[in-house]
Protein backbone atom coordinates (compact mmCIF):
# COMPACT_ATOMS: atom_id res chain seq x y z
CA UNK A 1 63.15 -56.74 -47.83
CA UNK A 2 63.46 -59.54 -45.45
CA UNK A 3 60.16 -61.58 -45.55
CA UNK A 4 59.97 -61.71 -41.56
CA UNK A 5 59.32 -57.69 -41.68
CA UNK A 6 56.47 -57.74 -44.05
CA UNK A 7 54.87 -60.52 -42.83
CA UNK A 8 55.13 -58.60 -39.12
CA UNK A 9 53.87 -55.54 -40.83
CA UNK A 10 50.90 -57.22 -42.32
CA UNK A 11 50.08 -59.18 -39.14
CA UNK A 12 50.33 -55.90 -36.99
CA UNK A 13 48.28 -53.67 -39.31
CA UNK A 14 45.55 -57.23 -38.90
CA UNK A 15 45.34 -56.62 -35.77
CA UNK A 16 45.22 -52.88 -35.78
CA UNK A 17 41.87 -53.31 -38.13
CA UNK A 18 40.02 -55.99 -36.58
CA UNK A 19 40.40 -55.14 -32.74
CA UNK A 20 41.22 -51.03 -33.11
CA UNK A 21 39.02 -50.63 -36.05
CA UNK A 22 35.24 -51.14 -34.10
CA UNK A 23 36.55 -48.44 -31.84
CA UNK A 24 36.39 -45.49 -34.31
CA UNK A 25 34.40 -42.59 -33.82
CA UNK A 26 30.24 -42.80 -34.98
CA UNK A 27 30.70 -39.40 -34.77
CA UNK A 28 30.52 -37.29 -38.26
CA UNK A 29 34.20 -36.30 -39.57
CA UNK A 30 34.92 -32.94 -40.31
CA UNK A 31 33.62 -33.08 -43.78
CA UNK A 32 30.54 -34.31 -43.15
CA UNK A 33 30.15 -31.96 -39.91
CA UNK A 34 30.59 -29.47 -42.00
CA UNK A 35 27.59 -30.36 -44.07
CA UNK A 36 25.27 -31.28 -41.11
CA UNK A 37 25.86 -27.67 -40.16
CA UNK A 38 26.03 -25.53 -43.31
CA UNK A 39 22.67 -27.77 -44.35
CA UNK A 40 23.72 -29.36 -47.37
CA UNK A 41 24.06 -32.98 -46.56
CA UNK A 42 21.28 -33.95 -48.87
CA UNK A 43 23.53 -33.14 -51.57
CA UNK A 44 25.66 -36.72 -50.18
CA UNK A 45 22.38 -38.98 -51.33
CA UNK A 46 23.43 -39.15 -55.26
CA UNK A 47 24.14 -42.52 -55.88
CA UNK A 48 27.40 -43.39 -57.07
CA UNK A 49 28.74 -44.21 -60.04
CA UNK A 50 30.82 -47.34 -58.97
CA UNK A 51 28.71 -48.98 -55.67
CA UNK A 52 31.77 -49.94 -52.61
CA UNK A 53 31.93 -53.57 -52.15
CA UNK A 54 31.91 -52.55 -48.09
CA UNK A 55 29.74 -49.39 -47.73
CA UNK A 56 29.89 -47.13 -44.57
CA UNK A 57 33.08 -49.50 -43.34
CA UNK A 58 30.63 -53.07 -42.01
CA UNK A 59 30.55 -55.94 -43.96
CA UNK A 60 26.51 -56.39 -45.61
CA UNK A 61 24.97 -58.66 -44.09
CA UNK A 62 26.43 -59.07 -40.36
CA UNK A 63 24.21 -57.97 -37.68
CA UNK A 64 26.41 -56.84 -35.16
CA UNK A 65 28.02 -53.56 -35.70
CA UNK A 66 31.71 -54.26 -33.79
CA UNK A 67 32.26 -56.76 -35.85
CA UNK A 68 30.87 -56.16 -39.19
CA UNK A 69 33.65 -53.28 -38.57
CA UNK A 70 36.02 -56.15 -37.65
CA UNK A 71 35.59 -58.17 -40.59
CA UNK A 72 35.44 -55.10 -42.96
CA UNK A 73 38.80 -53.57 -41.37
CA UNK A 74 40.41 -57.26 -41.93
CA UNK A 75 39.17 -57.60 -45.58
CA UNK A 76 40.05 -53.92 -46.87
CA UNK A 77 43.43 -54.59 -45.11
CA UNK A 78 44.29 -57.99 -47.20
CA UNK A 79 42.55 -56.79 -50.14
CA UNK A 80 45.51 -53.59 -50.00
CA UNK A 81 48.21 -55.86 -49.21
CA UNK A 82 47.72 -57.89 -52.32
CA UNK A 83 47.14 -55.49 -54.38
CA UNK A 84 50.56 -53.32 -53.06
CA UNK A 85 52.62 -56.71 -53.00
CA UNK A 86 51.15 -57.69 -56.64
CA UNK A 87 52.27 -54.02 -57.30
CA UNK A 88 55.59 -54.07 -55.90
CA UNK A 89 56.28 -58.05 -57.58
CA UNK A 90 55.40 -56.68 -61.33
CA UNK A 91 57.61 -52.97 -60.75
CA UNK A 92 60.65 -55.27 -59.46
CA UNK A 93 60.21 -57.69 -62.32
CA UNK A 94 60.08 -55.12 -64.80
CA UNK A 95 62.82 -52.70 -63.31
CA UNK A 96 65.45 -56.11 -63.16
CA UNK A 97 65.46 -57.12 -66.57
């Protein structure tokens, strides 16, 4: 794939999660609605077994909401890419000897 495209793709999707991603609903999502209303959202307090490195999608430790959201959406978004490029570098490697 031509380097140009990916590097558009990744720099597109950047911007998609640092200026779109503070505009997402506060709202519940369906799921969680779903408890709200059938009154078993207590049930969500168990603490996990494996803690997220960005919980609730804002970066600890940055007061202001939009861009906690920001900086989250930008991490989460590099973090994937390297892990789906690192991914795609050792398949092709091992598929072309």
């Amino acid at each position: 794939m031509d380097k140009r495209i990916l590097l558009g793709g990744l720099l597109v999707a950047l911007l998609l999660a640092v200026f779109i991603s503070p505009l997402a609903s506060p709202w519940p999502d369906g799921l969680e609605r779903v408890a709200e209303d059938k009154g078993f959202i207590h049930m969500a307090d168990i603490k996990p077994a494996i803690s997220s490195p960005i919980p609730d999608y804002a970066w600890p430790g940055i007061d202001n909401q939009r861009i906690a959201t920001s900086v989250a959406g930008l991490t989460g978004t590099l973090m994937l890419f390297v892990l789906a490029s690192g991914l795609g570098y050792l398949l092709r490697k091992k598929n072309a000897s």
